[in-house]
Protein backbone atom coordinates (compact mmCIF):
# COMPACT_ATOMS: atom_id res chain seq x y z
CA UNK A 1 -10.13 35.06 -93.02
CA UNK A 2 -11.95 31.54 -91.99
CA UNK A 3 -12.96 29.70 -95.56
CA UNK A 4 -14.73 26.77 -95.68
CA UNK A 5 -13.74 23.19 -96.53
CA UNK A 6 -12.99 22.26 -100.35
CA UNK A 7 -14.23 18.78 -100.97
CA UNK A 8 -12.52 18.19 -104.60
CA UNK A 9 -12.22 19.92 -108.06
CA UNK A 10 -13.40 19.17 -111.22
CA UNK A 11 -11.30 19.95 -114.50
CA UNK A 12 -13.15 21.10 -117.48
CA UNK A 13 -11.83 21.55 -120.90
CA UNK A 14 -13.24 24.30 -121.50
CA UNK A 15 -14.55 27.58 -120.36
CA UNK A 16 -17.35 27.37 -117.29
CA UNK A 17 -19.39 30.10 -118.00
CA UNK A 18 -22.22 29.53 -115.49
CA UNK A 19 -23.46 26.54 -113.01
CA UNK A 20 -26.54 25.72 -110.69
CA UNK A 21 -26.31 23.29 -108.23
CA UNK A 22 -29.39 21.46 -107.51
CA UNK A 23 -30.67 17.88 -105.78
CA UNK A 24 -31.59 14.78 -107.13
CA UNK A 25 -32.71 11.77 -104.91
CA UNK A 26 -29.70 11.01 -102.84
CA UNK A 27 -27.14 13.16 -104.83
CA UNK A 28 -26.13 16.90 -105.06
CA UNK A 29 -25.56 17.39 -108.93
CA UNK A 30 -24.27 20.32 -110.45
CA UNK A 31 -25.44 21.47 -114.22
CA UNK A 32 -22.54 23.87 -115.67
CA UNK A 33 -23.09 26.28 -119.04
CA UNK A 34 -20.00 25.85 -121.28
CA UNK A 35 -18.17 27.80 -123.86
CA UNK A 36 -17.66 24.45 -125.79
CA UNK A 37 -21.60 25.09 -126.31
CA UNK A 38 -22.41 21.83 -124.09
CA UNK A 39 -24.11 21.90 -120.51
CA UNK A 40 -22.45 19.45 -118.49
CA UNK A 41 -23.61 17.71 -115.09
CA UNK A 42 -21.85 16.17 -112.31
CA UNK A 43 -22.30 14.01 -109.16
CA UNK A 44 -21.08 16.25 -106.42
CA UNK A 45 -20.36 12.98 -104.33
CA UNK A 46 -18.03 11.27 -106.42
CA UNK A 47 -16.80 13.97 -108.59
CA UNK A 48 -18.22 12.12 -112.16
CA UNK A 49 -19.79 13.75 -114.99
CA UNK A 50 -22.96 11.50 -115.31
CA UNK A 51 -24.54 13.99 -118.46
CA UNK A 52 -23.30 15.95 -121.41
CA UNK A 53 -26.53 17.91 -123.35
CA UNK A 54 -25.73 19.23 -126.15
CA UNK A 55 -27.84 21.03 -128.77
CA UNK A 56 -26.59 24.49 -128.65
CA UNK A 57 -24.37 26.30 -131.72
CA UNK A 58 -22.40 28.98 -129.34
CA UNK A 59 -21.49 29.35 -126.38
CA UNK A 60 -23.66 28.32 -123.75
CA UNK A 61 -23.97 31.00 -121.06
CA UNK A 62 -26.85 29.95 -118.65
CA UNK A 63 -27.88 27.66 -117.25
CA UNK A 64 -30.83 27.37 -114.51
CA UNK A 65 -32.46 23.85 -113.06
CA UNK A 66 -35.85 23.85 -112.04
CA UNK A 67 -36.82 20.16 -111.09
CA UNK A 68 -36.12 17.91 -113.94
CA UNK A 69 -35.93 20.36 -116.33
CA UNK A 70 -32.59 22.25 -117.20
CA UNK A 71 -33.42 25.56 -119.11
CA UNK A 72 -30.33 26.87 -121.12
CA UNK A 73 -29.28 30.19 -123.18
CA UNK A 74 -26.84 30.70 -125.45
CA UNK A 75 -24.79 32.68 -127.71
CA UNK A 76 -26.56 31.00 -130.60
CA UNK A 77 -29.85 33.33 -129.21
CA UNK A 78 -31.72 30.17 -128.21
CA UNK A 79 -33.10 28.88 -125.14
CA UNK A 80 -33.30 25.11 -125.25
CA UNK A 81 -35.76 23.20 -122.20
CA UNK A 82 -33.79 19.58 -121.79
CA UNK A 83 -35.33 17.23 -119.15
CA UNK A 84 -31.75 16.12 -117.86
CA UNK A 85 -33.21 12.47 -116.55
CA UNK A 86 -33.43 11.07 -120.56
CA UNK A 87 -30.86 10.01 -122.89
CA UNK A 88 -29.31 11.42 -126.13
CA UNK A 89 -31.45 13.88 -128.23
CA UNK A 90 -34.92 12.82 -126.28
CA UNK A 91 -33.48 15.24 -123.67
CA UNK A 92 -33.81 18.46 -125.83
CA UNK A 93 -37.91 19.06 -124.72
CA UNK A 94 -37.93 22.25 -126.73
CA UNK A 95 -36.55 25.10 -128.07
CA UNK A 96 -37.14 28.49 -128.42
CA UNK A 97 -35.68 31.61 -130.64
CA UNK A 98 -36.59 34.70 -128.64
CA UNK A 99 -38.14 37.46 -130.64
CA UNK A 100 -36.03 40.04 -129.42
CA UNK A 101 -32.52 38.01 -128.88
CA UNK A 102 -29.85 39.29 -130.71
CA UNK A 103 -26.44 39.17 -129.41
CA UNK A 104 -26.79 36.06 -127.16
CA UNK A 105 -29.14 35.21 -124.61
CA UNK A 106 -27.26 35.94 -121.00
CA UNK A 107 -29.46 35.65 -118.39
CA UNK A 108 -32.22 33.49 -117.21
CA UNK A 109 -34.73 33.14 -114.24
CA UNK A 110 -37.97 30.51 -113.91
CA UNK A 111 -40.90 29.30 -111.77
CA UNK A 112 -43.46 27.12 -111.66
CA UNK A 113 -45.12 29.24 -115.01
CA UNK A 114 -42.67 32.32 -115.70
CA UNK A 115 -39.45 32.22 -117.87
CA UNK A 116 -37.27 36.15 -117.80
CA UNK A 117 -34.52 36.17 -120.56
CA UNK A 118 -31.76 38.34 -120.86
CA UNK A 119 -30.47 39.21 -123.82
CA UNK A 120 -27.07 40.76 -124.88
CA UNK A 121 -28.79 44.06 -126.48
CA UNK A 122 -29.90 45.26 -123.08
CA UNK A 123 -33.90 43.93 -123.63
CA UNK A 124 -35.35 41.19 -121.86
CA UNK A 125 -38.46 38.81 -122.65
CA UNK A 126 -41.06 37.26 -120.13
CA UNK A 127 -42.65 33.95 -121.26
CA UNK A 128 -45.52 31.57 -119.47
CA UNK A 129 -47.07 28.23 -120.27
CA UNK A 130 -43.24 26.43 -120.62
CA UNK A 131 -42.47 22.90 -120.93
């Protein structure tokens, strides 16, 4: 079987529960959903975290980029909007509690205007006007 070329690793200390790999001016940066409750995001050229966010009380099990924004779900049945460019807590942009999460919030798609959660009871929500 023909596989590709690895460039590196990266060693977490904790559990990687989901990751989206995205652009940003000259770099290739990867956001990663943690089970230490933190989304972390690395330089793909150079192998360094640049960014921990951190906000969420449970595990963090989503994670989706959508230009400078970061949207996250967690165990915690939150979905947090972070704008991954700023510093310390002026990243967290918002944060939402689902009506219908219970059981951790699992699954998440975006555009320009639509949010779709997944929750871990089987329902899902549909949101507009986000951050």
């Amino acid at each position: 079987m023909e596989t590709g070329t690895m460039l590196g690793n990266i060693k977490c200390e904790t559990t990687v529960r989901n990751m989206n790999i995205f652009s940003n001016n000259n770099s290739t940066l990867v956001a990663a959903a943690l089970g230490d409750s933190n989304i972390k995001i690395w330089d793909l050229r150079n192998l360094k975290e640049i960014k921990t966010l951190s906000g969420h009380t449970d595990y963090c099990n989503i994670v989706q980029v959508y230009n400078y924004n970061i949207v996250s779900g967690a165990d915690d049945n939150t979905v947090k909007f972070w704008d991954w460019r700023m510093d310390g807590n002026q990243a967290l942009i918002k944060s939402y509690r689902p009506t219908t999460a219970e059981e951790g919030v699992y699954s998440l798609m975006r555009d320009e205007t639509t949010l779709v959660c997944g929750f871990g009871n089987g329902k899902f929500e549909i949101w507009k006007d986000l951050p």
